[in-house]
N, C-alpha and C. Protein backbone atom coordinates (compact mmCIF):
# COMPACT_ATOMS: atom_id res chain seq x y z
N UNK A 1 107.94 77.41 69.91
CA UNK A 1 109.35 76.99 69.96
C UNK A 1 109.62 75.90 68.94
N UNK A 2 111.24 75.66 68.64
CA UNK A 2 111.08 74.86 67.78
C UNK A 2 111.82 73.52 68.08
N UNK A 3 112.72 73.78 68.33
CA UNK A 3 113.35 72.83 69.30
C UNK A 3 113.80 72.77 70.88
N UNK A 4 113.59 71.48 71.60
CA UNK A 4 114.32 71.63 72.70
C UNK A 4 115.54 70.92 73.28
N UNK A 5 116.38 71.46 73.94
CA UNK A 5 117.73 70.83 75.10
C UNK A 5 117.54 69.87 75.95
N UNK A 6 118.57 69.32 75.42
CA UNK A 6 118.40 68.36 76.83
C UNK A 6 120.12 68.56 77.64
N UNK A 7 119.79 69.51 78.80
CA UNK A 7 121.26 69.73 79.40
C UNK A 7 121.32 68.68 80.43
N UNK A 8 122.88 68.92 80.13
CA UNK A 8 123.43 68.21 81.15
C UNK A 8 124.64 68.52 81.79
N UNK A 9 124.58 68.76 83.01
CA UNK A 9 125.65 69.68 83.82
C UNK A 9 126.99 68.71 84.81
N UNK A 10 127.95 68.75 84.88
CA UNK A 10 128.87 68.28 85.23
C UNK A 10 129.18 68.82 86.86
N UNK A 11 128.59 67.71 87.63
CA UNK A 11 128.64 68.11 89.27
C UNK A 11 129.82 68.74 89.96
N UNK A 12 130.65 68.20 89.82
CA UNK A 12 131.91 69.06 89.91
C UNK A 12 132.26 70.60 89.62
N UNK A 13 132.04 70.48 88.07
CA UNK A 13 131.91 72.03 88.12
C UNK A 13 130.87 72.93 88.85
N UNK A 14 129.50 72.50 88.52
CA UNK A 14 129.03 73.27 89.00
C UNK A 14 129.28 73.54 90.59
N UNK A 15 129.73 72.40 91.34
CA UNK A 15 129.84 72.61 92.76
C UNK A 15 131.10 73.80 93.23
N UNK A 16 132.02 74.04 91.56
CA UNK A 16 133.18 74.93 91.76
C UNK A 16 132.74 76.14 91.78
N UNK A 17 131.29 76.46 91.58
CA UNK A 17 130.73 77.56 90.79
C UNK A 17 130.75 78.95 91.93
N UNK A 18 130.23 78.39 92.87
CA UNK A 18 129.01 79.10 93.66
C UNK A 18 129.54 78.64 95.31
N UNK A 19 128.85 79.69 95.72
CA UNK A 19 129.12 79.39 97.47
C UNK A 19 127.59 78.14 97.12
N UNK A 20 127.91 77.12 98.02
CA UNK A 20 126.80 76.27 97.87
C UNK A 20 126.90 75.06 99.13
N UNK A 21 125.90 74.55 99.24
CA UNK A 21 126.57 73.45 100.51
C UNK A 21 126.69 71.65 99.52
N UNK A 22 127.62 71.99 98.18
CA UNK A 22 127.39 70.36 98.13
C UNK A 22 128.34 69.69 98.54
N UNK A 23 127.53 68.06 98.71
CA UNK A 23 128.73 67.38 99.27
C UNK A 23 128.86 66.17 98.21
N UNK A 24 129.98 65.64 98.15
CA UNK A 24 130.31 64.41 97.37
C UNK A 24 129.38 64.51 96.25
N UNK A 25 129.63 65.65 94.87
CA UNK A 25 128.54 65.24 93.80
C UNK A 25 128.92 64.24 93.24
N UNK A 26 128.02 63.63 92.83
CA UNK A 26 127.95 62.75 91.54
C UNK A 26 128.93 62.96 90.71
N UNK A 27 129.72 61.51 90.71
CA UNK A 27 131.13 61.46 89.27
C UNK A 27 130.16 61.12 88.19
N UNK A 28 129.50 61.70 87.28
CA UNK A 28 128.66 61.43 86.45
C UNK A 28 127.58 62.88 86.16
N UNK A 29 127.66 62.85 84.44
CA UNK A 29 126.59 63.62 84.54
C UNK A 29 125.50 63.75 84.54
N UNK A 30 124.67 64.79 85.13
CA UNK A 30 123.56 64.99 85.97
C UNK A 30 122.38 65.61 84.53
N UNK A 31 121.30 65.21 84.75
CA UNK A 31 120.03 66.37 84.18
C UNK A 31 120.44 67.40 84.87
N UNK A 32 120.11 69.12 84.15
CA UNK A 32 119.99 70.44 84.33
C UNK A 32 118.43 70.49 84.11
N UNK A 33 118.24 70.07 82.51
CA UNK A 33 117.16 70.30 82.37
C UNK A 33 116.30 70.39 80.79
N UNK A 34 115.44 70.18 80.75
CA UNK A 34 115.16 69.84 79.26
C UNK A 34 114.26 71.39 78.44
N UNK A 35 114.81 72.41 78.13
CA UNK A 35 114.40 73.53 77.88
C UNK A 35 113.82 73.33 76.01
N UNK A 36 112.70 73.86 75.91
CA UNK A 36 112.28 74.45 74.22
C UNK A 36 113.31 75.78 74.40
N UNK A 37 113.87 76.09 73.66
CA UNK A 37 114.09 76.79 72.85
C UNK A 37 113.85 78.72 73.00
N UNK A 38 112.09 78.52 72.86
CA UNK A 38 111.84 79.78 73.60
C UNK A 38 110.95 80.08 74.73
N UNK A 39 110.58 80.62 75.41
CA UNK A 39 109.42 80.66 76.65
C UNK A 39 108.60 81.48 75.95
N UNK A 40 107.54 80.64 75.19
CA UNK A 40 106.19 81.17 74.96
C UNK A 40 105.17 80.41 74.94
N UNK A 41 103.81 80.94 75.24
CA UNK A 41 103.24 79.81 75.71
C UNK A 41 102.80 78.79 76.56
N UNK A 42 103.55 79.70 77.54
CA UNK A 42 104.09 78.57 79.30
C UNK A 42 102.59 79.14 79.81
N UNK A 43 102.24 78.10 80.67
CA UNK A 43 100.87 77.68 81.62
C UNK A 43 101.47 78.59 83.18
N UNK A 44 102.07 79.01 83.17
CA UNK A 44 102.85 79.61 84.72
C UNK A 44 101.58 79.60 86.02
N UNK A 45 100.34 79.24 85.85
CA UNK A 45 99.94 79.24 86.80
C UNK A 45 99.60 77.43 86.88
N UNK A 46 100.31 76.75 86.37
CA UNK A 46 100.27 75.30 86.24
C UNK A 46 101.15 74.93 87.52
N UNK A 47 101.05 75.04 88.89
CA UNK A 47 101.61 74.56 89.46
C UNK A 47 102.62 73.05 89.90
N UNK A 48 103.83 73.19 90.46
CA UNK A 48 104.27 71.74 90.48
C UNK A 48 103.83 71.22 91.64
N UNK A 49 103.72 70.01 91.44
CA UNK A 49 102.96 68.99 92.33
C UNK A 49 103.64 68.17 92.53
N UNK A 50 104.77 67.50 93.24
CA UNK A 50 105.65 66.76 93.54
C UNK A 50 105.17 65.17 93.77
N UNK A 51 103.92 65.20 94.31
CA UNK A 51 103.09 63.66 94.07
C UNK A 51 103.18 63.27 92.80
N UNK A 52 102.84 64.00 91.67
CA UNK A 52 102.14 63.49 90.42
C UNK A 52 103.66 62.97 90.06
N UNK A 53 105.07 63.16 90.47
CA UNK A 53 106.66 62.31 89.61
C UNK A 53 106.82 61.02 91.21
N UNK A 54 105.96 60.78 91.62
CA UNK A 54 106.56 59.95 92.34
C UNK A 54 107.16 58.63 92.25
N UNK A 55 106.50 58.16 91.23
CA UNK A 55 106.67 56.62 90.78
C UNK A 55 108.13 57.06 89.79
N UNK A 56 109.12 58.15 89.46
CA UNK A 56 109.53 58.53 89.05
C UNK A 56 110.97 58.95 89.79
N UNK A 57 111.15 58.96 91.52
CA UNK A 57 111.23 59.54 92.56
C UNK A 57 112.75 59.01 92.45
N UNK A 58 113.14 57.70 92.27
CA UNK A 58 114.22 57.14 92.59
C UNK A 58 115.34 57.39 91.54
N UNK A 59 114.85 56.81 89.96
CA UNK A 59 115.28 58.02 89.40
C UNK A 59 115.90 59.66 89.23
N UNK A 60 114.93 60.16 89.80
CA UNK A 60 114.87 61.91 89.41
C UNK A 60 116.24 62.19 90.76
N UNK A 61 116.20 61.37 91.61
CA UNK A 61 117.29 61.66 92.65
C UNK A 61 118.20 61.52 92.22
N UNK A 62 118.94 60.34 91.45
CA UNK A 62 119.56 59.84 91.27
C UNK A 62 120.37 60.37 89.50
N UNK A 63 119.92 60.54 88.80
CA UNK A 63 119.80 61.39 87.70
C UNK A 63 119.37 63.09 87.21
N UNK A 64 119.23 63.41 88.00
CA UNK A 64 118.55 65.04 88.11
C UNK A 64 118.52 65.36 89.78
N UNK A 65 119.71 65.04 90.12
CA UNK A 65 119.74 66.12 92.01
C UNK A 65 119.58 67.21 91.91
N UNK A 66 119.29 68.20 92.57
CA UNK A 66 120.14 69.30 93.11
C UNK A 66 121.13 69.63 93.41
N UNK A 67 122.36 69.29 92.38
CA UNK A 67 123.50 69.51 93.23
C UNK A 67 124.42 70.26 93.82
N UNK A 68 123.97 71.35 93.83
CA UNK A 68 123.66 72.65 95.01
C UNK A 68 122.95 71.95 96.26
N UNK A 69 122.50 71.45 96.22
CA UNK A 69 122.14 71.10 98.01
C UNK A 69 122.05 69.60 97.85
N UNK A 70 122.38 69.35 98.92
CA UNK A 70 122.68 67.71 99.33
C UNK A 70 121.16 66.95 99.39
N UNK A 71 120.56 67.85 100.51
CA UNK A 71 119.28 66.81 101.03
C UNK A 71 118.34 66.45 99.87
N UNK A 72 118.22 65.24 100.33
CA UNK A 72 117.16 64.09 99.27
C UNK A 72 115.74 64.74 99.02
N UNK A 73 115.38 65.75 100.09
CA UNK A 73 113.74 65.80 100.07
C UNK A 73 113.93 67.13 99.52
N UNK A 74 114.28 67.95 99.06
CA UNK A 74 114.74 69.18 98.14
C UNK A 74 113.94 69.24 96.65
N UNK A 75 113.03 69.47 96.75
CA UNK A 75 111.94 69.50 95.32
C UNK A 75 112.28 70.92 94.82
N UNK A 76 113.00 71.82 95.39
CA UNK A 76 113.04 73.43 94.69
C UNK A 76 113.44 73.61 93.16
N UNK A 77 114.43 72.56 93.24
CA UNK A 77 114.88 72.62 91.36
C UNK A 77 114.27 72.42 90.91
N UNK A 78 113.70 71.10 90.84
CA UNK A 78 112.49 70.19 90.22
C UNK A 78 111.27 71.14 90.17
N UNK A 79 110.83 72.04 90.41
CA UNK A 79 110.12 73.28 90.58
C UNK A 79 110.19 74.36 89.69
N UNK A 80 111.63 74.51 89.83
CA UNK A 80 111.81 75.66 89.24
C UNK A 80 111.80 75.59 87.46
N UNK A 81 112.54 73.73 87.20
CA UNK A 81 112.82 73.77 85.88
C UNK A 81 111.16 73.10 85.14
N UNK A 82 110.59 72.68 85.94
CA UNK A 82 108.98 72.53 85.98
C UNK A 82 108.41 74.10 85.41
N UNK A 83 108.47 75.13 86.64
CA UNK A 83 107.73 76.21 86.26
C UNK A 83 108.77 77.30 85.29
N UNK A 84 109.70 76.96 85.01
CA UNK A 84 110.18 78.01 83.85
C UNK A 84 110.20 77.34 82.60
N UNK A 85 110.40 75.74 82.49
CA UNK A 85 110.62 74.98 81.09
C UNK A 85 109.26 74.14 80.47
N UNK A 86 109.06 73.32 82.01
CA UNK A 86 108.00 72.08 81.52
C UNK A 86 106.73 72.95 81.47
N UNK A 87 106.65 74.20 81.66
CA UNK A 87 105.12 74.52 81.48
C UNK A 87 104.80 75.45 80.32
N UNK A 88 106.13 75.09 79.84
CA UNK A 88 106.01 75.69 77.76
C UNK A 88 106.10 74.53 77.10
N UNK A 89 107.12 73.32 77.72
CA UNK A 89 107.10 72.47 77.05
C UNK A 89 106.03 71.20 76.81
N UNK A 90 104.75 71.84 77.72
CA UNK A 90 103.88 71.32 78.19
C UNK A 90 102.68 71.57 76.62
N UNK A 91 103.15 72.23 75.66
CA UNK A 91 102.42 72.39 74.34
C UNK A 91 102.62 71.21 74.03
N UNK A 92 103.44 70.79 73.76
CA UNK A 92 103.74 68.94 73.19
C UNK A 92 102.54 68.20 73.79
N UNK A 93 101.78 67.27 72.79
CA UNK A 93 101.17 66.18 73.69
C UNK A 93 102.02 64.88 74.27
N UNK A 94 103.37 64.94 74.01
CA UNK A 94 104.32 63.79 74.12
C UNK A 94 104.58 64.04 75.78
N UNK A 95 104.34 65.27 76.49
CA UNK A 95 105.22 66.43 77.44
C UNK A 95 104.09 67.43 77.99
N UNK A 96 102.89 66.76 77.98
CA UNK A 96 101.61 67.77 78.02
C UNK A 96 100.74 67.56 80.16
N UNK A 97 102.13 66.60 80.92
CA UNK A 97 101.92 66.16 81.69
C UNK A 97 103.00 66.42 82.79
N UNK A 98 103.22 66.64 84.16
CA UNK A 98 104.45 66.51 84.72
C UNK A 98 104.66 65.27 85.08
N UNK A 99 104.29 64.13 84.75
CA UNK A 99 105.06 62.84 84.98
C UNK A 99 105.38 62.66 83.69
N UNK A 100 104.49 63.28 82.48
CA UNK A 100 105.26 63.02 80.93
C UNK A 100 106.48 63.84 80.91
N UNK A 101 106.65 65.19 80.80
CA UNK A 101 107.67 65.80 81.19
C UNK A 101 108.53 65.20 81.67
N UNK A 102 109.08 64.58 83.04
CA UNK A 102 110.13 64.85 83.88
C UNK A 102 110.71 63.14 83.33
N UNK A 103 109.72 62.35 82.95
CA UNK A 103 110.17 61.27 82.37
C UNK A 103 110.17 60.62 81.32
N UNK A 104 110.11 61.66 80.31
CA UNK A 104 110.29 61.88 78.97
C UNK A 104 111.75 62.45 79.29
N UNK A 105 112.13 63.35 79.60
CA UNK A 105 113.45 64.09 79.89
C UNK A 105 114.44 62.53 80.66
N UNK A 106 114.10 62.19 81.65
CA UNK A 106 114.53 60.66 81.79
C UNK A 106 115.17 59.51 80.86
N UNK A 107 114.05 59.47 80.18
CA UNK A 107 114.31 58.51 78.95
C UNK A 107 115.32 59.46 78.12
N UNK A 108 114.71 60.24 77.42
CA UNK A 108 115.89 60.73 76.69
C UNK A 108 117.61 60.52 77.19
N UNK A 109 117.60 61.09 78.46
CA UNK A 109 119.10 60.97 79.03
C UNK A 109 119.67 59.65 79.23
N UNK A 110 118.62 58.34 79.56
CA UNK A 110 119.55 57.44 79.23
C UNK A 110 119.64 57.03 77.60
N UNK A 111 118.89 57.89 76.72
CA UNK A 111 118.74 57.21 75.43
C UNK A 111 120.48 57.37 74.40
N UNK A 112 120.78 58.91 75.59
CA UNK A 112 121.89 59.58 74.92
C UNK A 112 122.73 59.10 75.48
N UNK A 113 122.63 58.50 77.10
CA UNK A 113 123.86 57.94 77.78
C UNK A 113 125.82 58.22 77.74
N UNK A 114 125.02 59.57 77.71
CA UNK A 114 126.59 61.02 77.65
C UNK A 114 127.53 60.07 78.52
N UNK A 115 127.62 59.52 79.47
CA UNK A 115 128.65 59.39 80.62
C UNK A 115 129.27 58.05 79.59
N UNK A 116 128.38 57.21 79.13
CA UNK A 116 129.15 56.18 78.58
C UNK A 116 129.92 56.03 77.14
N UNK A 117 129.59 57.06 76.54
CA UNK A 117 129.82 57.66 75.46
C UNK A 117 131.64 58.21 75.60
N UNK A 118 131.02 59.54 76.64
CA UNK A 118 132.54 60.04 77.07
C UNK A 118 133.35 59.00 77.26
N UNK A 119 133.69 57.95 77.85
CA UNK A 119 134.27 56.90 78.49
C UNK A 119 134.62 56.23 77.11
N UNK A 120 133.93 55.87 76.62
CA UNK A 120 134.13 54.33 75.37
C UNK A 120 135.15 55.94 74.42
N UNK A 121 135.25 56.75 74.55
CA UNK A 121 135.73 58.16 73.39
C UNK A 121 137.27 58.43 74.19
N UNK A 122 137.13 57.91 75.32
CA UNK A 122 138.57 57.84 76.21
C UNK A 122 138.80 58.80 77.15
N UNK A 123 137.71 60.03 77.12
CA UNK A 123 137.58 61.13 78.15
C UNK A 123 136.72 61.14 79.10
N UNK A 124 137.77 61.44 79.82
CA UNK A 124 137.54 60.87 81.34
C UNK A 124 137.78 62.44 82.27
N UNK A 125 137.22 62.19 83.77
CA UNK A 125 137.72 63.48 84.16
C UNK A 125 139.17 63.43 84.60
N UNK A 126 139.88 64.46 84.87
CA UNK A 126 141.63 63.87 84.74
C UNK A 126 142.46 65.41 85.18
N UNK A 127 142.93 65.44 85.52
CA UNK A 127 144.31 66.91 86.16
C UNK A 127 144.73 67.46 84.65
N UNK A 128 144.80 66.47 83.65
CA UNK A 128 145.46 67.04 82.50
C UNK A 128 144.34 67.21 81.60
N UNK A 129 145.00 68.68 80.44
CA UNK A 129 143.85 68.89 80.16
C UNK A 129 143.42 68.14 78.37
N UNK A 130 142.51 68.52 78.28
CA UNK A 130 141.86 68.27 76.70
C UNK A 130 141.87 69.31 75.97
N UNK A 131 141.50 69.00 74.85
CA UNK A 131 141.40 70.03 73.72
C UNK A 131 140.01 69.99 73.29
N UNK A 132 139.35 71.14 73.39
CA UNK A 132 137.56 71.41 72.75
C UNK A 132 137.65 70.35 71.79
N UNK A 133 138.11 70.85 70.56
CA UNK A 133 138.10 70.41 69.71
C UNK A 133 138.15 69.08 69.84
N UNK A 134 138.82 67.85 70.37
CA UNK A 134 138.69 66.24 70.27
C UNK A 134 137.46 66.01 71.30
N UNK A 135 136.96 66.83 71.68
CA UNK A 135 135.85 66.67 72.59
C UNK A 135 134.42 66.51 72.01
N UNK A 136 134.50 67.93 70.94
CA UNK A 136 133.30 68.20 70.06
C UNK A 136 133.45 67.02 69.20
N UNK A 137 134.49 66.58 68.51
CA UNK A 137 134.95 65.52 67.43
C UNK A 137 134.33 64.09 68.32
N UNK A 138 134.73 63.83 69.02
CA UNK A 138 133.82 62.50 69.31
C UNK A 138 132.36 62.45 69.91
N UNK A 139 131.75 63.39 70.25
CA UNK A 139 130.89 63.39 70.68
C UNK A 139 130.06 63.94 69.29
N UNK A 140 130.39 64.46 67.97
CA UNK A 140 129.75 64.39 66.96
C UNK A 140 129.97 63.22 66.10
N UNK A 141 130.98 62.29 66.43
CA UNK A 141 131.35 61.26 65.69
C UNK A 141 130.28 60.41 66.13
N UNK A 142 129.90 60.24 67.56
CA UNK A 142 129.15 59.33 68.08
C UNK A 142 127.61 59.40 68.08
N UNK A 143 127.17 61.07 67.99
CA UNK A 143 125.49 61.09 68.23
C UNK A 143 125.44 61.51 66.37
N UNK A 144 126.07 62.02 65.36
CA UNK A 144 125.66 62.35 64.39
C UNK A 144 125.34 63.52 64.12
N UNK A 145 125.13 64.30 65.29
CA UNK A 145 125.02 66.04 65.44
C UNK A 145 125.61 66.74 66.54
N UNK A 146 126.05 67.92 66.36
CA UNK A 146 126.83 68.59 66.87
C UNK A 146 125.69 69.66 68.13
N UNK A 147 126.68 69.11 69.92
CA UNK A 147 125.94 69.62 70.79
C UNK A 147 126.30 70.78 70.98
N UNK A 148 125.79 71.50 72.32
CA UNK A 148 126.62 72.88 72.80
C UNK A 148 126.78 72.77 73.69
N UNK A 149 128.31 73.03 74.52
CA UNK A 149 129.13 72.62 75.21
C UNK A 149 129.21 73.94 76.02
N UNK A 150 128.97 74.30 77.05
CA UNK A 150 129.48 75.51 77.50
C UNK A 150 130.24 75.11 78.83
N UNK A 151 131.28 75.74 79.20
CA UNK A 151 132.15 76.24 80.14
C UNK A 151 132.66 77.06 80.89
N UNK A 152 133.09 77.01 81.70
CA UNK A 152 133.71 78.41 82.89
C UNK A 152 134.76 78.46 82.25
N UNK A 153 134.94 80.28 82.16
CA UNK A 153 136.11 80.55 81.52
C UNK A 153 137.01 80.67 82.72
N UNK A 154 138.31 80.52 82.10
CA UNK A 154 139.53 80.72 82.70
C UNK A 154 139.32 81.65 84.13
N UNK A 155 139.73 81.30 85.35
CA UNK A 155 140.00 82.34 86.15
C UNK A 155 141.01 83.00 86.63
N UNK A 156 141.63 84.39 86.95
CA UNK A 156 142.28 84.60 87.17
C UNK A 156 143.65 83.94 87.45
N UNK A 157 144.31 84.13 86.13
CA UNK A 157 145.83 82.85 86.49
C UNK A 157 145.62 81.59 86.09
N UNK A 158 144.10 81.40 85.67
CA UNK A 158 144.55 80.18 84.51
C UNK A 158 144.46 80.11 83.10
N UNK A 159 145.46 79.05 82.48
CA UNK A 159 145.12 79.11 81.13
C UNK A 159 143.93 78.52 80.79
N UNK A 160 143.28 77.69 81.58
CA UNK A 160 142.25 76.47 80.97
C UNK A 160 140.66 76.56 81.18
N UNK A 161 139.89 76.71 80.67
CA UNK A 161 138.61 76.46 80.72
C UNK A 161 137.70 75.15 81.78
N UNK A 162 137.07 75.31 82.15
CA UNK A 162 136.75 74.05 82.70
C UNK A 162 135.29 73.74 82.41
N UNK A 163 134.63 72.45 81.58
CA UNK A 163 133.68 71.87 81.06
C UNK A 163 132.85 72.45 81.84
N UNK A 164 131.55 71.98 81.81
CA UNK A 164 130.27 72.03 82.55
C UNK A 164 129.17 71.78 82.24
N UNK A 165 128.64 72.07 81.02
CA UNK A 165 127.88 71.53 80.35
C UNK A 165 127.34 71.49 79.36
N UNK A 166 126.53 70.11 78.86
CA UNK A 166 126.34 69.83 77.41
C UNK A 166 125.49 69.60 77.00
N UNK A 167 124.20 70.35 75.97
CA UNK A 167 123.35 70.52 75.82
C UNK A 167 123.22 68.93 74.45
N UNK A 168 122.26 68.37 74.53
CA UNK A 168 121.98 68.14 73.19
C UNK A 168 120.26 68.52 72.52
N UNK A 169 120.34 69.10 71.28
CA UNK A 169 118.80 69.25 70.83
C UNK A 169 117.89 68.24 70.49
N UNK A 170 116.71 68.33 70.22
CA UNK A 170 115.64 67.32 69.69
C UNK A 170 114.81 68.17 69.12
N UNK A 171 114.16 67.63 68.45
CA UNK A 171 113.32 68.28 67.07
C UNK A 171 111.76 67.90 68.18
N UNK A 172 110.54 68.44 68.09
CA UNK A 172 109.00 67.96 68.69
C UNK A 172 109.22 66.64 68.32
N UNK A 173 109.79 66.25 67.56
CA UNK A 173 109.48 64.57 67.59
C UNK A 173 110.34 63.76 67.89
N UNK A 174 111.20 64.53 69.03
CA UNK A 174 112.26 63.74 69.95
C UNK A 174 113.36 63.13 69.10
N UNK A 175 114.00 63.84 67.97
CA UNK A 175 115.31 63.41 67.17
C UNK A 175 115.90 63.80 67.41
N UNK A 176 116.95 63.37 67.80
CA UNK A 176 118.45 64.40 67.78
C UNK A 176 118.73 65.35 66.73
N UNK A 177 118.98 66.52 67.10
CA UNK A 177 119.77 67.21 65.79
C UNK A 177 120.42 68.39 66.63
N UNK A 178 120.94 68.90 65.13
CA UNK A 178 122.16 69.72 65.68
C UNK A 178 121.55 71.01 66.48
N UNK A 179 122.76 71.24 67.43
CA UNK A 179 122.41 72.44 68.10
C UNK A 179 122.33 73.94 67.28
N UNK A 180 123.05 73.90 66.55
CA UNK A 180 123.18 75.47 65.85
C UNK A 180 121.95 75.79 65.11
N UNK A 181 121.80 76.78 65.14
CA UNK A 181 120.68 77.55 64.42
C UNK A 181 120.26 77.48 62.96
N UNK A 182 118.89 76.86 62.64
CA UNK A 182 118.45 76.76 61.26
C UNK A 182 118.51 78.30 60.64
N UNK A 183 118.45 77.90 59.28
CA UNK A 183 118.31 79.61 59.01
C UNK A 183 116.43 79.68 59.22
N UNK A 184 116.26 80.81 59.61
CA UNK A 184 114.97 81.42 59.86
C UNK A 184 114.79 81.03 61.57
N UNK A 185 115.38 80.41 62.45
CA UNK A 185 115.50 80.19 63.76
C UNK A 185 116.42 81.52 64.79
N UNK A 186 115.61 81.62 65.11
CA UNK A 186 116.76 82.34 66.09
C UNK A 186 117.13 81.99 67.28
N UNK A 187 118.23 82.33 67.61
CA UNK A 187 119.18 81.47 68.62
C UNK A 187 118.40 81.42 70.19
N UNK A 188 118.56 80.65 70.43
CA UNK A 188 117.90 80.44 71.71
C UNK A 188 118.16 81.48 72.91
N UNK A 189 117.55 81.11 73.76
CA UNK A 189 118.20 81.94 75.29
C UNK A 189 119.29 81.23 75.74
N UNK A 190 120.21 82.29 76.04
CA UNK A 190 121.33 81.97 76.89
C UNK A 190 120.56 81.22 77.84
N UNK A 191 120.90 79.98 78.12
CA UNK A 191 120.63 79.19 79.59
C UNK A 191 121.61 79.93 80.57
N UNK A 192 120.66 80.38 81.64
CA UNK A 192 120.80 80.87 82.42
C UNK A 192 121.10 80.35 83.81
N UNK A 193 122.78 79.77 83.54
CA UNK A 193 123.30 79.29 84.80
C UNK A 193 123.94 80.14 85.54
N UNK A 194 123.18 80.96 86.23
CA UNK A 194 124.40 82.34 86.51
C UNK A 194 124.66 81.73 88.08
N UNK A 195 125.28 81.33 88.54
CA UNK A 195 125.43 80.66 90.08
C UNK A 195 126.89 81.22 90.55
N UNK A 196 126.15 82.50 91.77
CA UNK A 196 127.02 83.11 92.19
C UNK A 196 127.21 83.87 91.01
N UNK A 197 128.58 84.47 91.00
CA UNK A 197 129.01 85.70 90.25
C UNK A 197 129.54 84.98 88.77
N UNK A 198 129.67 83.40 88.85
CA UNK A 198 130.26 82.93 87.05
C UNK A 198 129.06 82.24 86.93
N UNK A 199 129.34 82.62 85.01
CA UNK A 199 128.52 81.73 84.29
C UNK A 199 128.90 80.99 83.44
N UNK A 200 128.46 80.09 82.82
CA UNK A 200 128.97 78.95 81.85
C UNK A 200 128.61 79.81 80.39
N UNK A 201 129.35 79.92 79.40
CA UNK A 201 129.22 80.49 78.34
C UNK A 201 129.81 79.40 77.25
N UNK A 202 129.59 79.89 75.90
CA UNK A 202 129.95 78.61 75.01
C UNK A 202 131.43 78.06 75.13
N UNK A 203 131.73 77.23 75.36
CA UNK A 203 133.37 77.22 75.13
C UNK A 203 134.07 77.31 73.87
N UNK A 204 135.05 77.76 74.42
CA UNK A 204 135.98 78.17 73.27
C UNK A 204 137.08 77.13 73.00
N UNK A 205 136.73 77.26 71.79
CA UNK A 205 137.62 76.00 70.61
C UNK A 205 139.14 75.91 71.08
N UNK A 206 140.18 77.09 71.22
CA UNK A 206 141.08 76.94 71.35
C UNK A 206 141.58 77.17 72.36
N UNK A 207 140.99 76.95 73.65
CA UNK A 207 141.60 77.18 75.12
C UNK A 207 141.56 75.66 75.71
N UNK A 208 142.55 75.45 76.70
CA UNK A 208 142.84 74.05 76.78
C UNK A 208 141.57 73.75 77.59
N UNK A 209 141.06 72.59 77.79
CA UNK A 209 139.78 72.47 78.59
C UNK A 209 140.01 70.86 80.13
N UNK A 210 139.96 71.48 80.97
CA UNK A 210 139.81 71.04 82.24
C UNK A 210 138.41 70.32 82.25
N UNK A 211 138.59 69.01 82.99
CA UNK A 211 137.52 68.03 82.77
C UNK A 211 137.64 67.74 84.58
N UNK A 212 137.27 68.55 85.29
CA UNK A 212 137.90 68.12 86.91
C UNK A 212 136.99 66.89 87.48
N UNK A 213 138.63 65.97 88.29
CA UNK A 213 137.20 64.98 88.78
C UNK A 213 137.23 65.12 90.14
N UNK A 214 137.52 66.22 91.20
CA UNK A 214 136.85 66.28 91.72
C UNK A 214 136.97 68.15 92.35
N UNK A 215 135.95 68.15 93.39
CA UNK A 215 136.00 69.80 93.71
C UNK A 215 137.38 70.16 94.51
N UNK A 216 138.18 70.95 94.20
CA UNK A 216 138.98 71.63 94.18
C UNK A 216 138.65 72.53 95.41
């Protein structure tokens, strides 16, 4: 692989997504998950071990929930993005560990500190909507490279898109860079948020975009 994501999913939406039991998500965005690029290479019989992130614990709750399910003691995500991501991304010696992993992905997210970014850029979550475009514009004004933003499209009877989430890339040596495809790269996997019957797909530039702050 050549590069990896660092997503980040917007609790709200996703809680709009899916039959699910959440309650009160997080006004703030959350870790999804820190994916390479491609799945090759993965250790899949590298089991997760929920001891080895403990010193890690208060954090990972607090920054990377489940927010599909409420309860605190809920390790299934943390599992899942362990055994489908961290055990390819586990080629890195930076990431060759699940306490390096899950808090390497940690650091990074406050390094990018998306929530404070949005805020100091003036977007906020709000009833009225935004435009992609001043969205992508400050958030490339501010990191220097351009992320990928995907969204729920319009549903039945609306005009507006609604955010959800925002990937940013890193190079193996943990730099930011742009999301789009080098030439000789090929495009990554669709991240596969399929929850319930919608999925988040790239958003589109010219549909108005819904930033909800809370579940509907």
């Amino acid at each position: 692989w050549k590069k990896l994501y660092l997503a980040h999913h917007w609790p709200v939406t996703v809680c709009k997504m899916t039959g699910n039991d959440c309650q009160d998500p997080p006004e703030y965005w959350t870790i999804h998950g820190l994916w390479p690029d491609k799945t090759e290479d993965c250790n899949r019989t590298w089991h997760f071990n929920v001891t080895e992130i403990k010193d890690l614990m208060s954090d990972m709750r607090r920054y990377w929930p489940d927010v599909l399910h409420s309860s605190l003691n809920r390790t299934q995500f943390w599992k899942h993005e362990w055994d489908k991501h961290g055990t390819c991304a586990a080629t890195l010696q930076i990431l060759n560990s699940q306490k390096k992993y899950f808090g390497k992905a940690l650091e990074l997210y406050q390094h990018v500190d998306l929530n404070n970014c949005l805020l100091k850029a003036g977007i906020k979550p709000s009833s009225s909507y935004y435009q992609m475009t001043a969205i992508k514009e400050a958030l490339t004004r501010f990191y220097g490279v351009t992320p990928k933003i995907q969204c729920l499209p319009p549903e039945e009877g609306e005009k507006a898109q609604t955010i959800g989430q925002i990937e940013f890339c890193f190079t193996k040596e943990l730099e930011l860079r742009n999301c789009t495809a080098l030439k000789g790269e090929s495009d990554p996997m669709q991240a596969d948020l399929k929850l319930g019957t919608e999925e988040l797909s790239v958003c589109n530039d010219t549909l108005p975009t819904y930033y909800p702050s809370q579940v509907q």
